[in-house]
PDB file of N, CA and C in Angstrom:
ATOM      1  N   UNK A   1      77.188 -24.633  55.917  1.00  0.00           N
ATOM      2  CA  UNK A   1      78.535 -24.644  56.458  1.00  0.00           C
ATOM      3  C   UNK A   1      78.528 -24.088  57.878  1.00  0.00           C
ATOM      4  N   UNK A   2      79.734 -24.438  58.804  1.00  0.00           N
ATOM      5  CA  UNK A   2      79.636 -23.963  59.782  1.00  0.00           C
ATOM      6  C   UNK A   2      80.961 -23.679  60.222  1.00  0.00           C
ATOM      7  N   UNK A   3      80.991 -22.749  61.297  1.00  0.00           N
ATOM      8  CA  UNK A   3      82.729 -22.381  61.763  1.00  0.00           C
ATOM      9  C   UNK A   3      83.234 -22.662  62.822  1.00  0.00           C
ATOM     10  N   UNK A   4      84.381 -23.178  62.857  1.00  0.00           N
ATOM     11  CA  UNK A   4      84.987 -23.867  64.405  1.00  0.00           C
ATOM     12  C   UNK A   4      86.546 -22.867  64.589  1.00  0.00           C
ATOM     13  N   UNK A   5      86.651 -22.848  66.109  1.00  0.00           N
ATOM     14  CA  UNK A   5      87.667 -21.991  66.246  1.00  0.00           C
ATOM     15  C   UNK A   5      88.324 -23.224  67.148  1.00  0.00           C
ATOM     16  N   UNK A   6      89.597 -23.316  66.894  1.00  0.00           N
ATOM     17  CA  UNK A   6      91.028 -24.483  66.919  1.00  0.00           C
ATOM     18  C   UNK A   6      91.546 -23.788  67.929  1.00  0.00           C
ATOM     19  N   UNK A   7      92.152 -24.336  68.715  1.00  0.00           N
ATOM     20  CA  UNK A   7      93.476 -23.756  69.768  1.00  0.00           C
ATOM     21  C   UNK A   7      94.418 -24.459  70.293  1.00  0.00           C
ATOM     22  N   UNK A   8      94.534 -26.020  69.371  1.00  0.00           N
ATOM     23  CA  UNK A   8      95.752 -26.650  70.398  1.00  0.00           C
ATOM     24  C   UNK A   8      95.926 -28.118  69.365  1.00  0.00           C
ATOM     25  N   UNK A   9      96.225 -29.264  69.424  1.00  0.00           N
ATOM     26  CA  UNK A   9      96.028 -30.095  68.286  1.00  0.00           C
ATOM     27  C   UNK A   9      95.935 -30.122  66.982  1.00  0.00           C
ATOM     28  N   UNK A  10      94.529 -29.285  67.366  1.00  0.00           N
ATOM     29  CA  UNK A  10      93.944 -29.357  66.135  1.00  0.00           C
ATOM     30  C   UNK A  10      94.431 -27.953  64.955  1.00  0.00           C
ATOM     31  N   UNK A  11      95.202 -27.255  65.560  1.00  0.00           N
ATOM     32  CA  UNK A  11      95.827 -26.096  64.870  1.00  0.00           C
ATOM     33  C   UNK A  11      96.659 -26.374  63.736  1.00  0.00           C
ATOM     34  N   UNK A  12      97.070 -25.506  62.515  1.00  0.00           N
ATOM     35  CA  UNK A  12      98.068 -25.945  61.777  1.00  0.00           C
ATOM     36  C   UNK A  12      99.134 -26.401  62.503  1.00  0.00           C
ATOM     37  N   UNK A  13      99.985 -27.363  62.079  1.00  0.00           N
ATOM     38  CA  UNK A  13     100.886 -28.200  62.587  1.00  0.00           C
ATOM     39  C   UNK A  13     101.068 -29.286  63.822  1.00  0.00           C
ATOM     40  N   UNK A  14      99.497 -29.018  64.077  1.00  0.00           N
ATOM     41  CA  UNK A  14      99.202 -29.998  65.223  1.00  0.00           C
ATOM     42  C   UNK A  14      99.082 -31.217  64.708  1.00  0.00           C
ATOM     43  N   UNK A  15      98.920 -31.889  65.781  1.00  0.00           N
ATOM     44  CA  UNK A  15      99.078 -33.612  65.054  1.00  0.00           C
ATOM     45  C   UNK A  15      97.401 -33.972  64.858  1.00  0.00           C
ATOM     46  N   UNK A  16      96.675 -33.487  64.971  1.00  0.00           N
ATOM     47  CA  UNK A  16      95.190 -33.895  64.574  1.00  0.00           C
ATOM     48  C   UNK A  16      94.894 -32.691  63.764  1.00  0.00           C
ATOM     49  N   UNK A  17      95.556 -31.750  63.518  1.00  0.00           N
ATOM     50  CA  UNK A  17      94.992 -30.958  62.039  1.00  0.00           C
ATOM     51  C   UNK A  17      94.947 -31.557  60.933  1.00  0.00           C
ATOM     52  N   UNK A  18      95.045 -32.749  60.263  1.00  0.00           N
ATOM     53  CA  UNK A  18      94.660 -33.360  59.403  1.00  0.00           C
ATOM     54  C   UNK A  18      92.848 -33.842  59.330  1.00  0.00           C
ATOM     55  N   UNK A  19      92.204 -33.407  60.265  1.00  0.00           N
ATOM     56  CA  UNK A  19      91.035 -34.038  60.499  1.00  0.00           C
ATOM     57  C   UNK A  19      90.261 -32.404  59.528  1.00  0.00           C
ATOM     58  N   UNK A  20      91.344 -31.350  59.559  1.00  0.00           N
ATOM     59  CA  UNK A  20      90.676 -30.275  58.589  1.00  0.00           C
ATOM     60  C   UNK A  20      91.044 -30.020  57.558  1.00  0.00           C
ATOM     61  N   UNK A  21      91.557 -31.225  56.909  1.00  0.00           N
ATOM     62  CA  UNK A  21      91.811 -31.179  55.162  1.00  0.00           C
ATOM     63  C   UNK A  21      91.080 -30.605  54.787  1.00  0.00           C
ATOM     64  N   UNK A  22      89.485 -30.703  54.994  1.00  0.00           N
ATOM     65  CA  UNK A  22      88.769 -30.262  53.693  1.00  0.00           C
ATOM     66  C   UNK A  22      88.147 -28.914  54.252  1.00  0.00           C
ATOM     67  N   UNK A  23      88.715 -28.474  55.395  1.00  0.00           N
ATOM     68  CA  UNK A  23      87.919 -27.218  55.891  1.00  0.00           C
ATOM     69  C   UNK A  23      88.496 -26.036  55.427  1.00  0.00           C
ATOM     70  N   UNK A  24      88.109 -25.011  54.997  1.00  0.00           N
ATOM     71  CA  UNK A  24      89.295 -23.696  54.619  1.00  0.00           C
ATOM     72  C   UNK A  24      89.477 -22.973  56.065  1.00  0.00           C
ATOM     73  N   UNK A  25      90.675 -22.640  55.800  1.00  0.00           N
ATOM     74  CA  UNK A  25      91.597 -21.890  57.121  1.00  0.00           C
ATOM     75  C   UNK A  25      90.612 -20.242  56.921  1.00  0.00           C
ATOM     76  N   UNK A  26      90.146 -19.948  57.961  1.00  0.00           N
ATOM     77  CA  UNK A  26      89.640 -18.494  57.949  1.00  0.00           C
ATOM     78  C   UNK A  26      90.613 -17.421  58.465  1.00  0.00           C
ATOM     79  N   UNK A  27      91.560 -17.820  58.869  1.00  0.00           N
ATOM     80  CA  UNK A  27      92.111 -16.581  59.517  1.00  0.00           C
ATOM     81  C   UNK A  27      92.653 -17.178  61.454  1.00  0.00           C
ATOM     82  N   UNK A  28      93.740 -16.716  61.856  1.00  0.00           N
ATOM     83  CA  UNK A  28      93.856 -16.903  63.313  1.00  0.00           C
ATOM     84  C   UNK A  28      93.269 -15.928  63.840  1.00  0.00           C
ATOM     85  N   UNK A  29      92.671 -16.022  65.136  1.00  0.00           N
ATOM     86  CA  UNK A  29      91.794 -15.316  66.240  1.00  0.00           C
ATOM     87  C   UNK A  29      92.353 -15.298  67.607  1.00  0.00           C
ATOM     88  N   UNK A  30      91.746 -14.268  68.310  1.00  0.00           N
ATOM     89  CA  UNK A  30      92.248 -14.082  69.468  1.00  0.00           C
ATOM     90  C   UNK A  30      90.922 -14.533  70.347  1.00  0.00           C
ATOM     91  N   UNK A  31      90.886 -15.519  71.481  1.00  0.00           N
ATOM     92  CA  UNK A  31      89.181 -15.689  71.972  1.00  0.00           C
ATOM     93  C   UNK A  31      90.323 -15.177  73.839  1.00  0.00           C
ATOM     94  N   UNK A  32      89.147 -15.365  74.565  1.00  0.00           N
ATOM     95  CA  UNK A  32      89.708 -14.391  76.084  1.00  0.00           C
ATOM     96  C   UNK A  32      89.065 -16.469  76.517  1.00  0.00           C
ATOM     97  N   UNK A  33      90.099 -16.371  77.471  1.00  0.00           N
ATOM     98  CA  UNK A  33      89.968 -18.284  78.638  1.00  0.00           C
ATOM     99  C   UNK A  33      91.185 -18.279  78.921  1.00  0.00           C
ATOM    100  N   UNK A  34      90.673 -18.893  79.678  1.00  0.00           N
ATOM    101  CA  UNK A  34      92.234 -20.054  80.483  1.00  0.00           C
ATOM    102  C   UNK A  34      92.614 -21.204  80.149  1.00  0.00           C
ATOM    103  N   UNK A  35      94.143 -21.849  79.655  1.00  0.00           N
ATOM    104  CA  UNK A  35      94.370 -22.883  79.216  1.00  0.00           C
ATOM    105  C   UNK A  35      94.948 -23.735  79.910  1.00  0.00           C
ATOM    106  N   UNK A  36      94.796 -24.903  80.408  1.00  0.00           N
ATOM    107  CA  UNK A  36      95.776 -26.046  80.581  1.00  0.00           C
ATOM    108  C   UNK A  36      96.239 -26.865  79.658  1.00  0.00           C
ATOM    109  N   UNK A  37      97.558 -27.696  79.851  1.00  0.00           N
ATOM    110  CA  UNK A  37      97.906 -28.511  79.321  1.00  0.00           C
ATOM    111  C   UNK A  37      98.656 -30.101  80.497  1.00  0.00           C
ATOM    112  N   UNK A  38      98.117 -31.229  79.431  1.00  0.00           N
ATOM    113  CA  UNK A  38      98.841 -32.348  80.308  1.00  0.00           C
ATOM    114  C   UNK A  38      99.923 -32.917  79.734  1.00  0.00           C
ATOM    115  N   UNK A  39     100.433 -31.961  78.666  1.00  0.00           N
ATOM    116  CA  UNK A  39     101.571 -32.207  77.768  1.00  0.00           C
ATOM    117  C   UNK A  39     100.747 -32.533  76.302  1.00  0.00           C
ATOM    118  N   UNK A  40      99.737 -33.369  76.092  1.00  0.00           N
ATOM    119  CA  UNK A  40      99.689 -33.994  75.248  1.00  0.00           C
ATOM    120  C   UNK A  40      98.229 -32.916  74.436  1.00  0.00           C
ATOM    121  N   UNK A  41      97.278 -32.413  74.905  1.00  0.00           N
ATOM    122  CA  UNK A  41      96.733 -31.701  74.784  1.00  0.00           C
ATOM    123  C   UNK A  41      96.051 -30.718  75.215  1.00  0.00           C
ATOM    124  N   UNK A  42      95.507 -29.833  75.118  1.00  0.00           N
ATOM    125  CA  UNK A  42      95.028 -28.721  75.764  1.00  0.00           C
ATOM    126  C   UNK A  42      93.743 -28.621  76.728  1.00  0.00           C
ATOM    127  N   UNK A  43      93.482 -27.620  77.555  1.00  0.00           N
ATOM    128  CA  UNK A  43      92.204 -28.174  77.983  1.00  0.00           C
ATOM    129  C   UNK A  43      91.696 -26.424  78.270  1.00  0.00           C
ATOM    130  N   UNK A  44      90.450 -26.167  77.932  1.00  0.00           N
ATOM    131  CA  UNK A  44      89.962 -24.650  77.733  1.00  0.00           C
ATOM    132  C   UNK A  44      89.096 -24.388  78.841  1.00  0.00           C
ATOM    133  N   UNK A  45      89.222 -23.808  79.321  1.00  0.00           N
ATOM    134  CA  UNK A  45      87.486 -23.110  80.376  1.00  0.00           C
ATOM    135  C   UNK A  45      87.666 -21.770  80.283  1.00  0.00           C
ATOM    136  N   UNK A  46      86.963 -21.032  80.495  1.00  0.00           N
ATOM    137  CA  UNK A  46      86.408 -19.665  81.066  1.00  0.00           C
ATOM    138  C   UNK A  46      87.422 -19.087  81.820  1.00  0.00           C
ATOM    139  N   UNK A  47      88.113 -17.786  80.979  1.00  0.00           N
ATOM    140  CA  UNK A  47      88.853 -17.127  81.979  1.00  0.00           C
ATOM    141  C   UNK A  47      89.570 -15.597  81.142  1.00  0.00           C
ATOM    142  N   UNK A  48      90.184 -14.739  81.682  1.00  0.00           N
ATOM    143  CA  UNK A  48      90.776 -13.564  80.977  1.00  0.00           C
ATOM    144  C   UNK A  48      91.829 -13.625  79.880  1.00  0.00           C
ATOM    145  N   UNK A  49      92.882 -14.941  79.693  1.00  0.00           N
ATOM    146  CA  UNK A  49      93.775 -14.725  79.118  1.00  0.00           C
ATOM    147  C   UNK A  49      93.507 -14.523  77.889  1.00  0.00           C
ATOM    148  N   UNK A  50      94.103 -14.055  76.946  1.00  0.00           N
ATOM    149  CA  UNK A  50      94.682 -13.983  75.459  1.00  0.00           C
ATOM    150  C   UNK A  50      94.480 -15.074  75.068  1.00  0.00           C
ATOM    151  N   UNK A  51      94.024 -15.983  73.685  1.00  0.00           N
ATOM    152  CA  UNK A  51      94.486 -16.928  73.575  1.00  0.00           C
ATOM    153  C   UNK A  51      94.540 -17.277  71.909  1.00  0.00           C
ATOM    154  N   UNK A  52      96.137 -17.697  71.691  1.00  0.00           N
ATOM    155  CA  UNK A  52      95.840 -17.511  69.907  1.00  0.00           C
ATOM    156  C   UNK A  52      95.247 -18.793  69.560  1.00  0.00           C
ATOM    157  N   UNK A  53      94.077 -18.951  68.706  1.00  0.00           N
ATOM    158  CA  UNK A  53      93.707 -20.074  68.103  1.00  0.00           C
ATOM    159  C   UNK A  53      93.107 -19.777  66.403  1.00  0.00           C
ATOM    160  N   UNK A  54      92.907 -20.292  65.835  1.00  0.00           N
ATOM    161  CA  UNK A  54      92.394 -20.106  64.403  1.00  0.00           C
ATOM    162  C   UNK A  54      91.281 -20.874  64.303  1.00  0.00           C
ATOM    163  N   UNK A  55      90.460 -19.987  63.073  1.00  0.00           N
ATOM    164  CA  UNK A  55      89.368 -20.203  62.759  1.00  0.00           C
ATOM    165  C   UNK A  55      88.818 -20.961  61.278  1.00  0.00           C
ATOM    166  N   UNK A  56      88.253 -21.810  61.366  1.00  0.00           N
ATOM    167  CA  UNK A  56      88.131 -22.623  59.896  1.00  0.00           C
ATOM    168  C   UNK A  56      86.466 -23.000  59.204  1.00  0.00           C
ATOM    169  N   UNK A  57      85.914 -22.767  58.501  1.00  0.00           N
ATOM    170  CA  UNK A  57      84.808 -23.327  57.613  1.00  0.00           C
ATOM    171  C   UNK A  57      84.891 -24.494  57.055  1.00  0.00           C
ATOM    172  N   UNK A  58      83.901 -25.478  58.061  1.00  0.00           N
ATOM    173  CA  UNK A  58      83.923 -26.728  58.043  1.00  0.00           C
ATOM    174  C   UNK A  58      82.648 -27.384  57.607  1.00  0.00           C
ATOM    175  N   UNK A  59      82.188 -28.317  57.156  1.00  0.00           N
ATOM    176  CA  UNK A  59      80.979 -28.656  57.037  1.00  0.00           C
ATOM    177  C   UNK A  59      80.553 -30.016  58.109  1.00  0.00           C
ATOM    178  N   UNK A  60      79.338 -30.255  57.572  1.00  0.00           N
ATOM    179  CA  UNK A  60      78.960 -31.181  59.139  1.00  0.00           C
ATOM    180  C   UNK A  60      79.485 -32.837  59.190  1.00  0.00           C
ATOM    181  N   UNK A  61      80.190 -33.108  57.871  1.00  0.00           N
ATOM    182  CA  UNK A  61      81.095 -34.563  58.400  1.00  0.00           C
ATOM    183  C   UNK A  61      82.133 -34.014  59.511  1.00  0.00           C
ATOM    184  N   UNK A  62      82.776 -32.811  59.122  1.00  0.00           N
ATOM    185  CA  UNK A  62      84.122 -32.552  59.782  1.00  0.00           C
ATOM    186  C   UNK A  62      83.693 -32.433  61.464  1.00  0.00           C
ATOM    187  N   UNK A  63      82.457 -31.418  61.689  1.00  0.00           N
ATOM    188  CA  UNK A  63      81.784 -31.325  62.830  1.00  0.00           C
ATOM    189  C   UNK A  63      81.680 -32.624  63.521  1.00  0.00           C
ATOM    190  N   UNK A  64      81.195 -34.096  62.979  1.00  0.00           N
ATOM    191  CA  UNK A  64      80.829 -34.940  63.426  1.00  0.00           C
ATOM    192  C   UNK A  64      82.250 -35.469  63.978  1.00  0.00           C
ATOM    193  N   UNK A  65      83.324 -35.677  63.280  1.00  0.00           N
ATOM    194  CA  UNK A  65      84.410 -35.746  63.408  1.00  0.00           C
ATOM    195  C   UNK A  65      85.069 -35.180  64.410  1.00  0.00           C
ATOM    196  N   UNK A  66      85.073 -34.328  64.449  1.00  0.00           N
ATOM    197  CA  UNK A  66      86.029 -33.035  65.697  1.00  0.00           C
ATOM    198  C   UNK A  66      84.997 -33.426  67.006  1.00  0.00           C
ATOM    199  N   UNK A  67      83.319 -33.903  67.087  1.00  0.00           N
ATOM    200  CA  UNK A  67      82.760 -34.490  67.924  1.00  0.00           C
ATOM    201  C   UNK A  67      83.537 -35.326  68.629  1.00  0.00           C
ATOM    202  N   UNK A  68      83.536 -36.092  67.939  1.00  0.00           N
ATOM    203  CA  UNK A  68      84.228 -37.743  67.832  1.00  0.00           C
ATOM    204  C   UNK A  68      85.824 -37.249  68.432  1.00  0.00           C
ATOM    205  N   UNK A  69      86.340 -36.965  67.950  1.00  0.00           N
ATOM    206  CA  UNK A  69      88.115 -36.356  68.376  1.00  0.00           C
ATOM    207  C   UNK A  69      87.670 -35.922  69.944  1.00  0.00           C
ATOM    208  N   UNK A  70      86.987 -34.814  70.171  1.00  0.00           N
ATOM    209  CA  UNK A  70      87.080 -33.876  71.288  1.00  0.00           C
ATOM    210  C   UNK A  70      86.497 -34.533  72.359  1.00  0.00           C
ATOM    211  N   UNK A  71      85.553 -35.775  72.448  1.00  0.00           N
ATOM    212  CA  UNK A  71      84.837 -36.787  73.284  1.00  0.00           C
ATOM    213  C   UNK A  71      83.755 -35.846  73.620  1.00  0.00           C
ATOM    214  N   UNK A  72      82.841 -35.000  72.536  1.00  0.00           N
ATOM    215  CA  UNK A  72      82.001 -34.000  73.075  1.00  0.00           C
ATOM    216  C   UNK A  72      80.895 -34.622  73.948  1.00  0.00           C
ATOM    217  N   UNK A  73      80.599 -34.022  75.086  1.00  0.00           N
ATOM    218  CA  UNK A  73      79.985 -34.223  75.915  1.00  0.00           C
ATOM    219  C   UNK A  73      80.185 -35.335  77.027  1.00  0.00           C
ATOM    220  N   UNK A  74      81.699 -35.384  77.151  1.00  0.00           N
ATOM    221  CA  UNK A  74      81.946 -36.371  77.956  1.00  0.00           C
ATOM    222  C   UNK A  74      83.183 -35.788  78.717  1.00  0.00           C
ATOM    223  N   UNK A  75      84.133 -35.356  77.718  1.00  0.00           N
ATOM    224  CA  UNK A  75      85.336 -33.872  77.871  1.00  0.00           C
ATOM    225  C   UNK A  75      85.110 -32.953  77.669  1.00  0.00           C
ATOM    226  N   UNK A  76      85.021 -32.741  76.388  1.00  0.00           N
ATOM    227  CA  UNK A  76      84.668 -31.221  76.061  1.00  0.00           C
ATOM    228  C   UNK A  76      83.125 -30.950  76.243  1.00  0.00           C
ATOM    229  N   UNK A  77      82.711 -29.506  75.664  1.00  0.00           N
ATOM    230  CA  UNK A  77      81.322 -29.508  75.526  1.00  0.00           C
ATOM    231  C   UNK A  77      81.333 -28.233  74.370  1.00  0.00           C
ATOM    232  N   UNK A  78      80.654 -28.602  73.197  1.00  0.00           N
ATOM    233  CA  UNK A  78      80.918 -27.431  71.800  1.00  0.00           C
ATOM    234  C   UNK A  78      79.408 -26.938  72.144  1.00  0.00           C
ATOM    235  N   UNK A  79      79.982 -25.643  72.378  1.00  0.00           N
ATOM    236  CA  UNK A  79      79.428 -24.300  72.572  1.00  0.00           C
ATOM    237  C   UNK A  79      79.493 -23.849  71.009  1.00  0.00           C
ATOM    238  N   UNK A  80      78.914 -22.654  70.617  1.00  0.00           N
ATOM    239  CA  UNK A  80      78.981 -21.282  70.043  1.00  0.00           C
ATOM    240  C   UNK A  80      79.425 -20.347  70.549  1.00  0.00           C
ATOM    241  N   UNK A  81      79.994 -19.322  69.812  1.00  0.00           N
ATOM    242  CA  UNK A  81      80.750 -18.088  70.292  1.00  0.00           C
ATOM    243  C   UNK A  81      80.419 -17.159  69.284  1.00  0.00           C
ATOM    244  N   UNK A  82      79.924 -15.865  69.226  1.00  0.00           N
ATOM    245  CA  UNK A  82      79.982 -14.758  68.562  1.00  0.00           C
ATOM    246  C   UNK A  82      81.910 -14.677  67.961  1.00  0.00           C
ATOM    247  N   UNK A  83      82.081 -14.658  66.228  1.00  0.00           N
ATOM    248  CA  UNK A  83      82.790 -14.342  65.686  1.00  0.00           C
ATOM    249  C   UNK A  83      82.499 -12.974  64.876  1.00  0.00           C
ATOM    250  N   UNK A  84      83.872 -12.301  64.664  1.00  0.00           N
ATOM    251  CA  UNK A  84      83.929 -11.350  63.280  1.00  0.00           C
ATOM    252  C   UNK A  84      84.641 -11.645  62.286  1.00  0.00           C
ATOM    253  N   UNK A  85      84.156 -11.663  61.146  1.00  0.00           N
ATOM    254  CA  UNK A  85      84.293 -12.315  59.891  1.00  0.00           C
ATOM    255  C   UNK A  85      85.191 -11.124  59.261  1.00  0.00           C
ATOM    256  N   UNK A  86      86.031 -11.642  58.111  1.00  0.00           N
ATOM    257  CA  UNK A  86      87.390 -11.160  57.589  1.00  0.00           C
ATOM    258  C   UNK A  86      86.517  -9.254  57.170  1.00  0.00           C
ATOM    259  N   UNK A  87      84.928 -10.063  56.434  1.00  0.00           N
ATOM    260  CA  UNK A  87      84.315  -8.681  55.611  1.00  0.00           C
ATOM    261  C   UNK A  87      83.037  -8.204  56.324  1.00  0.00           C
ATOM    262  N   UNK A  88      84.198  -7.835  57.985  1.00  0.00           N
ATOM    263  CA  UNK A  88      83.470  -6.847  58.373  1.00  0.00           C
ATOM    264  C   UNK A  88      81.780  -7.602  59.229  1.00  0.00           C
ATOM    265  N   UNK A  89      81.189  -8.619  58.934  1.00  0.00           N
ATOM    266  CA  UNK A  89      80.435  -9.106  59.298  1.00  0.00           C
ATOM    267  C   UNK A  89      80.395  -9.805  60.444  1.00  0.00           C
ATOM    268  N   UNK A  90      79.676 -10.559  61.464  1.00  0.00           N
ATOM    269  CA  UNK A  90      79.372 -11.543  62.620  1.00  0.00           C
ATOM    270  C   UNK A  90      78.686 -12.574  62.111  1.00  0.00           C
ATOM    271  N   UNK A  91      79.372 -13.558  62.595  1.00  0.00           N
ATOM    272  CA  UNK A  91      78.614 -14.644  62.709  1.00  0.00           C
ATOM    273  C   UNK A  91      78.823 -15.875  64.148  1.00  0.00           C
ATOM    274  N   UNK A  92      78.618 -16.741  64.158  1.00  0.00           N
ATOM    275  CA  UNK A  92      78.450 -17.787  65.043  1.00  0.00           C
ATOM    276  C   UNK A  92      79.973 -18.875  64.863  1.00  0.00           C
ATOM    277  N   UNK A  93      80.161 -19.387  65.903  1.00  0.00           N
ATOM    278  CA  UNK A  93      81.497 -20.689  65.697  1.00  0.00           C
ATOM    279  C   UNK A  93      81.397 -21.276  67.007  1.00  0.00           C
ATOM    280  N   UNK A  94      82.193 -22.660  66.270  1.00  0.00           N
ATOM    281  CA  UNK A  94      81.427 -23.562  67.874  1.00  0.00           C
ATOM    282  C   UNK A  94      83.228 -23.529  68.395  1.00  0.00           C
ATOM    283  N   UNK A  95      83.006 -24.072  69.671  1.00  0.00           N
ATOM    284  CA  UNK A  95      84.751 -24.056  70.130  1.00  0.00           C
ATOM    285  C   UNK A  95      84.496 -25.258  71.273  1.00  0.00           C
ATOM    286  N   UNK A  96      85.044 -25.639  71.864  1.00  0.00           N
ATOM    287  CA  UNK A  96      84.963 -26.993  72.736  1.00  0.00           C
ATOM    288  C   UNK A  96      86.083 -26.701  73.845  1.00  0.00           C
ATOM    289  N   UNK A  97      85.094 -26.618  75.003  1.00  0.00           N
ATOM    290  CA  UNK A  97      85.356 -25.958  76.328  1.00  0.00           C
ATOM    291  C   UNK A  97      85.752 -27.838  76.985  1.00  0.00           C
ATOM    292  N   UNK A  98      86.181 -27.479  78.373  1.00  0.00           N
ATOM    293  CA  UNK A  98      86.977 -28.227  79.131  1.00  0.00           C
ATOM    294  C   UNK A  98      85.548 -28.801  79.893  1.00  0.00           C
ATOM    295  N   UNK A  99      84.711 -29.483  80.451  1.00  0.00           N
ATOM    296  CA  UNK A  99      83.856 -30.217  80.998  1.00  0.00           C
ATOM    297  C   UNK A  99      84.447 -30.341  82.475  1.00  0.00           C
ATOM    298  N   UNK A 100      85.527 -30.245  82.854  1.00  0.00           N
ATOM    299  CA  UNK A 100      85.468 -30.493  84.273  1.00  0.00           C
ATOM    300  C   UNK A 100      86.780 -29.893  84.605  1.00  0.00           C
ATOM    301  N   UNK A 101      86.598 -28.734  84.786  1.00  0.00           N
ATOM    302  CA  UNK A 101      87.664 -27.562  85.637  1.00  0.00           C
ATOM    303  C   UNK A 101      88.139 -28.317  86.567  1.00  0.00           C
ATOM    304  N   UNK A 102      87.518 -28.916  87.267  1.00  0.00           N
ATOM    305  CA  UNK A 102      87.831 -29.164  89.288  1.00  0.00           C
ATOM    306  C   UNK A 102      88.891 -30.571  89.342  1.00  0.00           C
ATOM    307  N   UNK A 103      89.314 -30.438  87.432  1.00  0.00           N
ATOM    308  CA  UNK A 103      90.426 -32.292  87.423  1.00  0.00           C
ATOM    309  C   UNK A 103      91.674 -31.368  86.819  1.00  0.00           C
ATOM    310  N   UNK A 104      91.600 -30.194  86.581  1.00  0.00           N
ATOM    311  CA  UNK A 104      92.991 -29.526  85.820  1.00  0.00           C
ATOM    312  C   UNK A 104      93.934 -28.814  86.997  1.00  0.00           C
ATOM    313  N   UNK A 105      94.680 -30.577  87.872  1.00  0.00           N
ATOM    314  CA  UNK A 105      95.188 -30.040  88.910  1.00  0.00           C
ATOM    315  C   UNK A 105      96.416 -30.592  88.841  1.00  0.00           C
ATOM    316  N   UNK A 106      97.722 -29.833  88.989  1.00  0.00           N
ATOM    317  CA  UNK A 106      98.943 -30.913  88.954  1.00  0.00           C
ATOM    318  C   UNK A 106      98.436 -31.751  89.784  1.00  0.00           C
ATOM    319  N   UNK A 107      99.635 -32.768  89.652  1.00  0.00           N
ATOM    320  CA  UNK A 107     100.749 -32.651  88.298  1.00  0.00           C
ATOM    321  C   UNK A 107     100.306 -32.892  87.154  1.00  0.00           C
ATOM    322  N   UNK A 108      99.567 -33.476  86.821  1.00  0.00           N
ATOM    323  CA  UNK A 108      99.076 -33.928  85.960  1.00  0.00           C
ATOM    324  C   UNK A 108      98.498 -32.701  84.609  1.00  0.00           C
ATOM    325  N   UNK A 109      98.359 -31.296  85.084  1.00  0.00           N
ATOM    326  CA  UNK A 109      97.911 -30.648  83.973  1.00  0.00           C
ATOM    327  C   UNK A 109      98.606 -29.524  84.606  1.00  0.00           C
ATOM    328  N   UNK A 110      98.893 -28.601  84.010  1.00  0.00           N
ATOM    329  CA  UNK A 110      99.565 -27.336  84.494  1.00  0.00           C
ATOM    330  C   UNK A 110      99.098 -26.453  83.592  1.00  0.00           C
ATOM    331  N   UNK A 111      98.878 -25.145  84.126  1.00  0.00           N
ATOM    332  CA  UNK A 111      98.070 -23.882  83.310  1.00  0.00           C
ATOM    333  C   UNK A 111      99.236 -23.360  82.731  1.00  0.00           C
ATOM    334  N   UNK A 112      98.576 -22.692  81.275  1.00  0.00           N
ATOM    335  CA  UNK A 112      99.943 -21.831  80.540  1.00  0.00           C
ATOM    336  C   UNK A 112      99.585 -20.808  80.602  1.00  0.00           C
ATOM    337  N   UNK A 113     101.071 -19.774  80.573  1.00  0.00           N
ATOM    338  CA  UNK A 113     100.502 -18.698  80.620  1.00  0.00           C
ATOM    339  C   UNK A 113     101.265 -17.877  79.107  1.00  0.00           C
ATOM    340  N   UNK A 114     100.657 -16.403  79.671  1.00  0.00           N
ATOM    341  CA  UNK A 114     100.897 -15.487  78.205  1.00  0.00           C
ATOM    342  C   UNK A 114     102.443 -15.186  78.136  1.00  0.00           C
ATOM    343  N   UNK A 115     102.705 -14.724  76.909  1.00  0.00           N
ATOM    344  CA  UNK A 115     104.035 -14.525  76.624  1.00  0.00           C
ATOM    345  C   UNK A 115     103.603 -13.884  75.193  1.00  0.00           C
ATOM    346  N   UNK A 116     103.982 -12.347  75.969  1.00  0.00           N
ATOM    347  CA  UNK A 116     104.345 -10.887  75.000  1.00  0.00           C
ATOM    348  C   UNK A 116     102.645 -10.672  75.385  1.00  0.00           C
ATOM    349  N   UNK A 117     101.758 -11.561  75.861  1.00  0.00           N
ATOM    350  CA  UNK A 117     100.024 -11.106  76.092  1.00  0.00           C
ATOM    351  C   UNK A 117      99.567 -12.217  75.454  1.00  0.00           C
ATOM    352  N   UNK A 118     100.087 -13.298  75.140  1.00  0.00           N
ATOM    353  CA  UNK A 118      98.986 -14.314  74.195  1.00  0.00           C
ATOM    354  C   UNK A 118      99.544 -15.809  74.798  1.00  0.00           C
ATOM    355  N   UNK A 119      98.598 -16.382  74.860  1.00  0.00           N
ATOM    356  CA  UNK A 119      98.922 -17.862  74.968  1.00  0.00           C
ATOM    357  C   UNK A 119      98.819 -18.618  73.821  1.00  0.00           C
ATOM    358  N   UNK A 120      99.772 -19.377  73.489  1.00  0.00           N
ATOM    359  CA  UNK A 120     100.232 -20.052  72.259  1.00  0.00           C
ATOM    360  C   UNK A 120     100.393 -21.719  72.469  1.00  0.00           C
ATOM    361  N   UNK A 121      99.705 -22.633  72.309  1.00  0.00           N
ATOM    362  CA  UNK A 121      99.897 -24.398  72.572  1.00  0.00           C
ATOM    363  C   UNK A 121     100.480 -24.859  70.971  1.00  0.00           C
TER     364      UNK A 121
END
């Protein structure tokens, strides 16, 4: 099994969270980046903010899948990230970063920001 951390779509009530029927919900997380949006979905890179997203145990159809969804390695690019687990433990989770910072420029994408300290899509 393996763990993916969600932040926009693919979150409960997003319109592509159906692609994690069969994954169990681990818990929401806080990861530190910067977010854009072009209305329609999110876009992640490297940066200080807050950002709420949740975490799920998925196996490797779903992985291949969320590949396939995220255009990995063409948009996104799924990294690993050091997680802490509900019991106290660490482990590993992949998350899918933004591939090209230097295009998240209005109008067309606009950065969100925190509200109360957290960014929420």
């Amino acid at each position: 099994m393996e763990y993916v951390i969600v932040y926009g779509s693919l979150k409960y009530g997003g319109w592509l969270h159906a692609n994690l029927s069969t994954s169990e919900y681990m818990g929401e997380v806080f990861i530190k980046g910067t977010l854009y949006t072009n209305g329609l979905y999110p876009a992640l890179i490297e940066g200080e903010d807050t950002i709420h997203a949740e975490a799920y145990k998925i196996n490797k159809y779903t992985l291949h899948t969320l590949d396939k969804i995220e255009s990995n390695g063409y948009l996104y690019e799924r990294i690993q990230v050091p997680i802490g687990l509900s019991d106290g433990t660490e482990d590993k989770a992949w998350i899918y970063y933004w591939l090209k910072p230097e295009e998240l420029n209005p109008p067309h994408w606009a950065r969100m920001h925190e509200v109360n300290g957290v960014v929420r899509f």
